[in-house]
C-alpha atoms as a PDB file:
ATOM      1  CA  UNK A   1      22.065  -1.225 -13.686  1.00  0.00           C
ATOM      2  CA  UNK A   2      21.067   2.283 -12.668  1.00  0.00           C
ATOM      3  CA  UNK A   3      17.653   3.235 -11.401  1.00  0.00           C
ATOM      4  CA  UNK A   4      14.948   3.570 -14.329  1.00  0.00           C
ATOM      5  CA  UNK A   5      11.921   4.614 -11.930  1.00  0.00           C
ATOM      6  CA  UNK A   6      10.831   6.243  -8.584  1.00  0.00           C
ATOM      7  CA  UNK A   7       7.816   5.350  -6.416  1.00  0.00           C
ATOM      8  CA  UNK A   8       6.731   7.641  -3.963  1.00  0.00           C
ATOM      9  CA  UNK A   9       4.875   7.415  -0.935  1.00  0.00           C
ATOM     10  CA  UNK A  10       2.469  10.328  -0.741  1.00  0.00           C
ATOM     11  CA  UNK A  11       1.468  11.435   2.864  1.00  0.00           C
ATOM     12  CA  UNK A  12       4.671  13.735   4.776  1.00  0.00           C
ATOM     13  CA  UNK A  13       6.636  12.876   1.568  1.00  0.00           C
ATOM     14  CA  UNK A  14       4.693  14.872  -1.466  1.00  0.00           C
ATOM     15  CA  UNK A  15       1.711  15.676   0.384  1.00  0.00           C
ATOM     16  CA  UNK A  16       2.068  17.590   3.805  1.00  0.00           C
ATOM     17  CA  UNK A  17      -0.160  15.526   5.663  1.00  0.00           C
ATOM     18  CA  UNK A  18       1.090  16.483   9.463  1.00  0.00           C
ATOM     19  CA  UNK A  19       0.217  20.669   8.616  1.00  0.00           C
ATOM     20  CA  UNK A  20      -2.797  19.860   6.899  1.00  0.00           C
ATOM     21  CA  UNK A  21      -4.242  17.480   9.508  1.00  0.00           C
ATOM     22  CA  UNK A  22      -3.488  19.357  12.600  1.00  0.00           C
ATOM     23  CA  UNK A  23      -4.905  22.779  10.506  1.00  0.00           C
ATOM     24  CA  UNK A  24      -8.322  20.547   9.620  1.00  0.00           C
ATOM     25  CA  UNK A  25      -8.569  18.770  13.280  1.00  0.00           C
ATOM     26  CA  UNK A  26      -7.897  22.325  15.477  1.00  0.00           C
ATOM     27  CA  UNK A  27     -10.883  23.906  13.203  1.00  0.00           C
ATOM     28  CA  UNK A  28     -13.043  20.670  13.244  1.00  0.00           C
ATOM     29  CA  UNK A  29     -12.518  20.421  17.107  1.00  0.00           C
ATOM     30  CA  UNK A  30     -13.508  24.104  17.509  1.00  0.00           C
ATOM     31  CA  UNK A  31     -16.929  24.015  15.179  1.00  0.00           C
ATOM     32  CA  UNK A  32     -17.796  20.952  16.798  1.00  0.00           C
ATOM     33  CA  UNK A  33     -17.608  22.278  20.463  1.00  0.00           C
ATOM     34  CA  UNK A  34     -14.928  19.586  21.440  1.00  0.00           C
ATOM     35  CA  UNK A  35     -12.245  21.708  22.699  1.00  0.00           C
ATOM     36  CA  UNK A  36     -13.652  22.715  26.175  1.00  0.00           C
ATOM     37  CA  UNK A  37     -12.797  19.062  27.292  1.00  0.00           C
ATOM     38  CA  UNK A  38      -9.088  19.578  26.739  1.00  0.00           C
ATOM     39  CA  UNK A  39      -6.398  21.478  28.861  1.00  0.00           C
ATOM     40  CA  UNK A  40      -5.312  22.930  25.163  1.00  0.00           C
ATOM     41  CA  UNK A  41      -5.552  22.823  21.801  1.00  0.00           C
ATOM     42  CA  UNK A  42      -2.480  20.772  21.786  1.00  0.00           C
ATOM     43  CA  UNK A  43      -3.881  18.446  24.018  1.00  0.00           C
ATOM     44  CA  UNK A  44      -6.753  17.315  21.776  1.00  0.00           C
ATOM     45  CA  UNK A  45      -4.811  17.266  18.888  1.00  0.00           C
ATOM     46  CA  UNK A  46      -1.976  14.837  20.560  1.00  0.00           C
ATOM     47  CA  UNK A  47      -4.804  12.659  21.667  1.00  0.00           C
ATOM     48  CA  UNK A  48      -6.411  12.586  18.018  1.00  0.00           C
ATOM     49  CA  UNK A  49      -2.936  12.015  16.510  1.00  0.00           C
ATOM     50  CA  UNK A  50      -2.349   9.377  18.880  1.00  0.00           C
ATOM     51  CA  UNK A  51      -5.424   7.104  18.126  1.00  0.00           C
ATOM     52  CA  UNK A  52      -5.076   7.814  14.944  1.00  0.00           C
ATOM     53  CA  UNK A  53      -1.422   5.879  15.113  1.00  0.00           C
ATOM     54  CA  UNK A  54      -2.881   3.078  16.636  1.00  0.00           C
ATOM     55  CA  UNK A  55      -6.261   2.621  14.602  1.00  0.00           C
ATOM     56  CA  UNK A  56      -4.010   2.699  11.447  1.00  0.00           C
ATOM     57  CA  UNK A  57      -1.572   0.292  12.925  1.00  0.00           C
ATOM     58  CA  UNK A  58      -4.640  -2.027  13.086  1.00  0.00           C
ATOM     59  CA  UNK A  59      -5.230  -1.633   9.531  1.00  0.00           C
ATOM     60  CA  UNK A  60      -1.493  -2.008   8.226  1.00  0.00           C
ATOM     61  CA  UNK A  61      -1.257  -5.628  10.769  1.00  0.00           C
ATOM     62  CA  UNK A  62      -5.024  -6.133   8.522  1.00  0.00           C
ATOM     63  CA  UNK A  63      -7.088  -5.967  11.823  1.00  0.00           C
ATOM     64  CA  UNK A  64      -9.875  -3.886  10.261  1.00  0.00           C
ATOM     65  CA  UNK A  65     -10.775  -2.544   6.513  1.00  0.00           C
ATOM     66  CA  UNK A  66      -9.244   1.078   5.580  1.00  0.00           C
ATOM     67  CA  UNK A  67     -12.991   2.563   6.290  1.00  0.00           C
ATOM     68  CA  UNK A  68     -13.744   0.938  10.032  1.00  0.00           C
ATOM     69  CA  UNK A  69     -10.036   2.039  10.895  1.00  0.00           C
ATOM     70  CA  UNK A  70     -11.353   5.581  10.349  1.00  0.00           C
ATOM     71  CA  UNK A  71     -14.479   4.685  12.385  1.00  0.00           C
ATOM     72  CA  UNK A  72     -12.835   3.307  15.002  1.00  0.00           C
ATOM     73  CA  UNK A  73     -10.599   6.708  15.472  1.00  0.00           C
ATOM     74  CA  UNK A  74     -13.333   8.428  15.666  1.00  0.00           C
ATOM     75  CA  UNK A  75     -15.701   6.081  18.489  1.00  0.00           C
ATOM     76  CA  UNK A  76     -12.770   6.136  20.612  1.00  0.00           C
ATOM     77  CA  UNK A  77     -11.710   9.702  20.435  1.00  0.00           C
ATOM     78  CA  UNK A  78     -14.957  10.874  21.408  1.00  0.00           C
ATOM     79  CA  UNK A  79     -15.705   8.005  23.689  1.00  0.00           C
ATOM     80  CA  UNK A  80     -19.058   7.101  21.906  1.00  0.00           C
ATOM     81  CA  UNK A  81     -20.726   4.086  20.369  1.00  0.00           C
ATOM     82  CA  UNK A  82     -21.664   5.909  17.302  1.00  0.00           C
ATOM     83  CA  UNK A  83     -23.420   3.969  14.568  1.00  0.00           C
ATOM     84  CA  UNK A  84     -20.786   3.997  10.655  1.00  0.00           C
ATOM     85  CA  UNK A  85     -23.278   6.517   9.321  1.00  0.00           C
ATOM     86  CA  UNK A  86     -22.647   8.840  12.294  1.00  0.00           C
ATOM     87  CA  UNK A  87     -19.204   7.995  12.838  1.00  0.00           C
ATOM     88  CA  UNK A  88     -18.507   8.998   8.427  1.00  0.00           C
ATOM     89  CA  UNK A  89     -20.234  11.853   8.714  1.00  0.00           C
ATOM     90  CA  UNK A  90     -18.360  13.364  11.859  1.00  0.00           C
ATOM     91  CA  UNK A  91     -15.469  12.358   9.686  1.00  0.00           C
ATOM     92  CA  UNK A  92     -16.941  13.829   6.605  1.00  0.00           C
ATOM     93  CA  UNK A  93     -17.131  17.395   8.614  1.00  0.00           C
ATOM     94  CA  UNK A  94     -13.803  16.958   9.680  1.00  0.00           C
ATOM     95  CA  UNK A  95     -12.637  16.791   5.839  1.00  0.00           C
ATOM     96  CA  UNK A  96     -14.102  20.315   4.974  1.00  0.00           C
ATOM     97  CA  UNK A  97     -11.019  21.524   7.387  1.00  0.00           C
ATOM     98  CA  UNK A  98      -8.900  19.110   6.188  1.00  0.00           C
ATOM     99  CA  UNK A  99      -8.851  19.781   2.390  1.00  0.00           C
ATOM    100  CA  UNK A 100      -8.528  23.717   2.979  1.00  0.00           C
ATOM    101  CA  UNK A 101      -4.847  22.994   4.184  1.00  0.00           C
ATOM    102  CA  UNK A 102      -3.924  20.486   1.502  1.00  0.00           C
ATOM    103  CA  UNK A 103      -0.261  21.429  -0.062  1.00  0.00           C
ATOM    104  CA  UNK A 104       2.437  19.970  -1.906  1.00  0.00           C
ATOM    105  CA  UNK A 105       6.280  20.489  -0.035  1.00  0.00           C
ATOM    106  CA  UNK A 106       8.005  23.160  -1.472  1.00  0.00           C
ATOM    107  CA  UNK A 107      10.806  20.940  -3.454  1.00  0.00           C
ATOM    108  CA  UNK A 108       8.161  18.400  -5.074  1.00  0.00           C
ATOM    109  CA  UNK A 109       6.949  20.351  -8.123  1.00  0.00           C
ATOM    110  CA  UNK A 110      11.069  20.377  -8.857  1.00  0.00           C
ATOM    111  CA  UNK A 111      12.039  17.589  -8.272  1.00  0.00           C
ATOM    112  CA  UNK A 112       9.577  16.119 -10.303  1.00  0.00           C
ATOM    113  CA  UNK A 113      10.564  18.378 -13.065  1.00  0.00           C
ATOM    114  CA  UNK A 114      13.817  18.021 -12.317  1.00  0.00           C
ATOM    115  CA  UNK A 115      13.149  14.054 -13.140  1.00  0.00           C
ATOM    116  CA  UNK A 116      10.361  13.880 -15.363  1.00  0.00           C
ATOM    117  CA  UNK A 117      12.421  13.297 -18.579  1.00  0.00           C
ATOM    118  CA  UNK A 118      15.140  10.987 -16.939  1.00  0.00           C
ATOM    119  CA  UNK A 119      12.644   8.852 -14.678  1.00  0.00           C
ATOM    120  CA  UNK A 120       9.271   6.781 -14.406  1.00  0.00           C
ATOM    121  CA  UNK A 121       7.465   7.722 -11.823  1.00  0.00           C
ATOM    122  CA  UNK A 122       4.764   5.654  -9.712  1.00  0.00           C
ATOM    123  CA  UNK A 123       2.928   5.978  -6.167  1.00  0.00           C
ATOM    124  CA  UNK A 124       3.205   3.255  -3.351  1.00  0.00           C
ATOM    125  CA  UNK A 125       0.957   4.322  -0.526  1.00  0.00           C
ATOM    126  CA  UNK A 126      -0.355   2.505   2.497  1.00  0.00           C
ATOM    127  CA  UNK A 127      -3.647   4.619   2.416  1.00  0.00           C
ATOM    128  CA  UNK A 128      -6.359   3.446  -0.333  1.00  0.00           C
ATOM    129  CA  UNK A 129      -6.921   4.236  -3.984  1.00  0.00           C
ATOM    130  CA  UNK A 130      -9.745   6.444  -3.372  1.00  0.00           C
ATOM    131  CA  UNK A 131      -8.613   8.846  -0.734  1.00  0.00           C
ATOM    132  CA  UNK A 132      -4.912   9.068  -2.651  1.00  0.00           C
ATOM    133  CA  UNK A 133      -6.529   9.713  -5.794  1.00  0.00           C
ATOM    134  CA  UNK A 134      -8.370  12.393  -5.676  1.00  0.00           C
ATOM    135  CA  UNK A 135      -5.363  13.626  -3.345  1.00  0.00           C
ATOM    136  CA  UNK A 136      -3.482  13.336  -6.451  1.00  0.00           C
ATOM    137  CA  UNK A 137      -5.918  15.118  -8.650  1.00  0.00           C
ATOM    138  CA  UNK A 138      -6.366  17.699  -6.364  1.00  0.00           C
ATOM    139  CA  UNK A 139      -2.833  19.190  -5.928  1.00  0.00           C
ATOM    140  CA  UNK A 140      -2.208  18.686  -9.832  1.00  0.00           C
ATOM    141  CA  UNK A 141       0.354  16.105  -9.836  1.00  0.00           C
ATOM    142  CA  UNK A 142      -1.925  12.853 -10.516  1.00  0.00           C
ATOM    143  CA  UNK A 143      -0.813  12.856 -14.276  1.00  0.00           C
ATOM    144  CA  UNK A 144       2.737  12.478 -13.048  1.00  0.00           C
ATOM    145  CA  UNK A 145       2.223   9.091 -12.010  1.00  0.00           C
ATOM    146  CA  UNK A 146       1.718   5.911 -14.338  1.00  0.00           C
ATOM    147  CA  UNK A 147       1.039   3.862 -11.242  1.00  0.00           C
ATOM    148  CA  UNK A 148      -0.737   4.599  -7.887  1.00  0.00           C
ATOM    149  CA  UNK A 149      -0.832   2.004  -5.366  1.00  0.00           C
ATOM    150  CA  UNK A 150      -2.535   1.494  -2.198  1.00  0.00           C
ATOM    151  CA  UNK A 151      -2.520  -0.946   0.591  1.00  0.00           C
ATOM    152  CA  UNK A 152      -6.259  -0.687   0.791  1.00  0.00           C
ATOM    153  CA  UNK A 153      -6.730  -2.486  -2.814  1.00  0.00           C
ATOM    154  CA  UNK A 154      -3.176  -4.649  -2.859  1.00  0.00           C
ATOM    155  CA  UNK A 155      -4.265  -6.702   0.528  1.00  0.00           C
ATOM    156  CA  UNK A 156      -0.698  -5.915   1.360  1.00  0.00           C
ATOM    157  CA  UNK A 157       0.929  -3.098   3.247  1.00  0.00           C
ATOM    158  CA  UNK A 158       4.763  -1.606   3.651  1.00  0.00           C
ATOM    159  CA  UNK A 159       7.138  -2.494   5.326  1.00  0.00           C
ATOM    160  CA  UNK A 160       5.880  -6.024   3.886  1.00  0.00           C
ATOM    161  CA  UNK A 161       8.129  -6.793   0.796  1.00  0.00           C
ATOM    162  CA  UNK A 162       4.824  -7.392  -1.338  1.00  0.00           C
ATOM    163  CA  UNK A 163       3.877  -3.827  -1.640  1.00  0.00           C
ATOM    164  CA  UNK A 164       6.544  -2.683  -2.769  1.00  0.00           C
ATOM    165  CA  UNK A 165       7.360  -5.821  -5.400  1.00  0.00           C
ATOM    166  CA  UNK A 166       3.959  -5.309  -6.749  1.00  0.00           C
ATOM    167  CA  UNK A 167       4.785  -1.424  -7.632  1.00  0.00           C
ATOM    168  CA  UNK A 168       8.137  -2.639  -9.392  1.00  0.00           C
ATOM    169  CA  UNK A 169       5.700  -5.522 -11.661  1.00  0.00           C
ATOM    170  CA  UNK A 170       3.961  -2.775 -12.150  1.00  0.00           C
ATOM    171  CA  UNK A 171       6.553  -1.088 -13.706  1.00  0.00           C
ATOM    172  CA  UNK A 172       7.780  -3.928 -15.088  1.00  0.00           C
ATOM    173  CA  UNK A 173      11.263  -3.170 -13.826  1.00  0.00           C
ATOM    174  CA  UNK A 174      13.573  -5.484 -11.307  1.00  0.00           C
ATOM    175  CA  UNK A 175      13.481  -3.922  -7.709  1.00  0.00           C
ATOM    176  CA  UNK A 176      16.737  -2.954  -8.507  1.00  0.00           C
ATOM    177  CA  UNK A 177      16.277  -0.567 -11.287  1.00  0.00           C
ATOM    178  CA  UNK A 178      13.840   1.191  -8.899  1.00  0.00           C
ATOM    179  CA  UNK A 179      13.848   3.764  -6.401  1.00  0.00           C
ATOM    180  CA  UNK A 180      11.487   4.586  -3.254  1.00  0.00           C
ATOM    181  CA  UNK A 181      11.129   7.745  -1.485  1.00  0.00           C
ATOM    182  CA  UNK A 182       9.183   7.975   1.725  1.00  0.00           C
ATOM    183  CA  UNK A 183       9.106   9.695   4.893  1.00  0.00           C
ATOM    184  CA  UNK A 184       9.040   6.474   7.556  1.00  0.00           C
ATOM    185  CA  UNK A 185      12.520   5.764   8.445  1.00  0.00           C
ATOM    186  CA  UNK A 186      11.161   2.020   9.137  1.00  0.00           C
ATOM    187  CA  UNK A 187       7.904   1.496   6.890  1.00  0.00           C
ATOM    188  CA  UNK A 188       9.456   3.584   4.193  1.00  0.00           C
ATOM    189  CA  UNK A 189      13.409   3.055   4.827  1.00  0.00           C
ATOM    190  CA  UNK A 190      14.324  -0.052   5.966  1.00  0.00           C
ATOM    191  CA  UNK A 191      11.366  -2.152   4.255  1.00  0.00           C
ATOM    192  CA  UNK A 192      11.845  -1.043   0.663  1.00  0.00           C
ATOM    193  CA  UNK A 193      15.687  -1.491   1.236  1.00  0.00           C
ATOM    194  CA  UNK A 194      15.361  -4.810   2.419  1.00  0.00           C
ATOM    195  CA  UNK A 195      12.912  -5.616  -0.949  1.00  0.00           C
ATOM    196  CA  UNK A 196      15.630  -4.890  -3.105  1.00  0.00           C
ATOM    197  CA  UNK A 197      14.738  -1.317  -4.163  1.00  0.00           C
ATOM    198  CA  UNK A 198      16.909   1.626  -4.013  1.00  0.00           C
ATOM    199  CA  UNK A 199      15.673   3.234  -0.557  1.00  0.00           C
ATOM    200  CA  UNK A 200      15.732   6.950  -0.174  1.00  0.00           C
ATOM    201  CA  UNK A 201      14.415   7.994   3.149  1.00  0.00           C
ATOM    202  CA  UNK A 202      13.605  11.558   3.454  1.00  0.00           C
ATOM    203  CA  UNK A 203      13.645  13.239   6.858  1.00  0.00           C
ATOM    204  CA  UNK A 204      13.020  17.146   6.471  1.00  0.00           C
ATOM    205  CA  UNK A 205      13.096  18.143  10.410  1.00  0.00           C
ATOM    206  CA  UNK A 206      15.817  15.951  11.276  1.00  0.00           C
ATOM    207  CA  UNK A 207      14.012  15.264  14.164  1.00  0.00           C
ATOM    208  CA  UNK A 208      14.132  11.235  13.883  1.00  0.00           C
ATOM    209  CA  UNK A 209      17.776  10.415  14.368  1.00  0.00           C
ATOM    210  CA  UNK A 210      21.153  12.078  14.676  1.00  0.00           C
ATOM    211  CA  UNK A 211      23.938  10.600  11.661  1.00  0.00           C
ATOM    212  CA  UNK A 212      23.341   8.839   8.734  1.00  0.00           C
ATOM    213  CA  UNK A 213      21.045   6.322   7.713  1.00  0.00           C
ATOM    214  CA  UNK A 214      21.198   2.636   8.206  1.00  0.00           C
ATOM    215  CA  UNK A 215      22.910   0.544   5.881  1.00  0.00           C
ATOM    216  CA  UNK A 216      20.671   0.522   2.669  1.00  0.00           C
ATOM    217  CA  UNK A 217      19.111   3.627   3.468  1.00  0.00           C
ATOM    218  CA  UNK A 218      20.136   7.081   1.540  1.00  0.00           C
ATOM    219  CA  UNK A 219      18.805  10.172   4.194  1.00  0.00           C
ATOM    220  CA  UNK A 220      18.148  13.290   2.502  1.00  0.00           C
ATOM    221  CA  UNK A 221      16.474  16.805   3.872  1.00  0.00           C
ATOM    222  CA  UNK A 222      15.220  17.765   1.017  1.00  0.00           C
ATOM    223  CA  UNK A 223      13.970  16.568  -2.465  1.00  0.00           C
ATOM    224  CA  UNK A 224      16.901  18.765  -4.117  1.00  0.00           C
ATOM    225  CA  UNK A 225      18.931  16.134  -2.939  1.00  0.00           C
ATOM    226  CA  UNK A 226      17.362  13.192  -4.729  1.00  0.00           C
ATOM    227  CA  UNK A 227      18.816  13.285  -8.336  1.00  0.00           C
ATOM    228  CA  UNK A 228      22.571  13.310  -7.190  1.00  0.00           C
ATOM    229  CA  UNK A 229      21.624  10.309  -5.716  1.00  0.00           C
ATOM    230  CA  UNK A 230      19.655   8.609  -8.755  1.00  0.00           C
ATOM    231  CA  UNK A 231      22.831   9.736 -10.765  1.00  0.00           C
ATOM    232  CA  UNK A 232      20.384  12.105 -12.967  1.00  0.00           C
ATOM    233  CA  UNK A 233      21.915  14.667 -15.607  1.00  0.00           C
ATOM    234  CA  UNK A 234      20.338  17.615 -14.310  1.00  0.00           C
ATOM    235  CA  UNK A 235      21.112  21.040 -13.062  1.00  0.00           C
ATOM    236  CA  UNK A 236      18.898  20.993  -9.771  1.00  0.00           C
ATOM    237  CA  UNK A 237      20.335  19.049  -7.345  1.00  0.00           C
ATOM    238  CA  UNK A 238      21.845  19.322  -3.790  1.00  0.00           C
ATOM    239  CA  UNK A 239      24.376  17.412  -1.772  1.00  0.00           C
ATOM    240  CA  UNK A 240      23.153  16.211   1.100  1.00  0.00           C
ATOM    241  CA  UNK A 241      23.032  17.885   4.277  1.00  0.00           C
ATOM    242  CA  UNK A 242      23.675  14.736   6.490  1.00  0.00           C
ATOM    243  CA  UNK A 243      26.790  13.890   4.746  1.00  0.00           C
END
């Protein structure tokens, strides 16, 4: 049966988190006097990026809520017991920065035009409802989406197989009549292929691994790519570059 619907993760897939939070953090760091402590910029930012990998691992494994991982990045960054009030509003600074870099990839605007008429389209994300939702409405593309899904709200994150069944019940679709497109080659990739759904793993830098993807897996570069693999009747379209 071919593939009725697309879910999309948001952040480094739509949404390019990586620019915008190194852009936001490098200016937050700067106003707030923190960058004296660091050999470089580079430096602190590293360091920020990688607490912020292990604070959200916590929250994925469902160590601590979605607002106390954000906390906790922050307490341990600056190496300070700050009270939550203190601790959101250093964060709540830091998101003045933030939101002045937030953009869309180049190819998501056509590929979702590209699709619009041929596809459902829905949003899987492991972030929560309120931070991807006014994302959403933000860089125009909320009303794209019949379905947005977070982690934060579901009580279940990807790779598990629950997040992404709920998103196809959502739908009301079989996993596989649906499609997922995220940027994690493991979160992303390999756990919506092994829940049944059509797994499209898109790695623009190349940077991850050399070849193609795992078995299950479809690799693309770009979103041009994405309806010659959903079969789609449409003129934009690329073959892809790892082929």
């Amino acid at each position: 049966m071919s593939i009725r619907a697309v879910v999309w993760d948001v952040d480094d897939t739509l949404f390019d988190y990586t620019t915008a939070d190194r852009v936001g953090m490098r200016g937050h760091l700067a106003a707030e006097g923190l960058l004296d402590g660091y050999a470089t910029v580079e430096q602190a930012l590293a360091r920020w990026r990688n607490i912020t990998d292990q604070q959200w691992a916590r929250f994925s494994a469902g160590e601590v809520s979605f607002e106390d991982q954000r906390r906790e990045r922050i307490r341990v960054f600056l190496g300070e017991r700050l009270t939550d009030n203190e601790a959101d509003a250093w964060f709540q600074r830091y998101m003045t920065h933030y939101e002045t870099a937030w953009a869309l990839f180049p190819d998501v605007l056509p590929a979702l035009d590209a699709l619009a008429a041929s596809h459902r389209h829905a949003v899987l994300s492991n972030s929560s409802l309120t931070v991807q939702d006014r994302k959403l409405r933000r860089l125009g593309v909320h009303d794209r989406f019949e379905v947005i899904l977070c982690a934060a709200e579901l009580g279940v994150s990807k790779p598990e197989a629950g997040a992404f069944l709920a998103a196809c019940e959502a739908l009301e679709l079989a996993p596989h009549q649906v499609a997922y497109v995220g940027d994690h080659p493991e979160i992303d990739g390999r756990g919506a292929a092994d829940a049944g759904l059509l797994s499209v793993w898109i790695d623009r830098d190349g940077t991850q691994t050399s070849g193609d993807a795992p078995e299950g897996r479809h690799r693309i570069a770009s979103l041009a790519e994405l309806p010659a693999i959903l079969g789609s009747d449409t003129r934009f379209g690329a073959p892809s570059t790892f082929r």
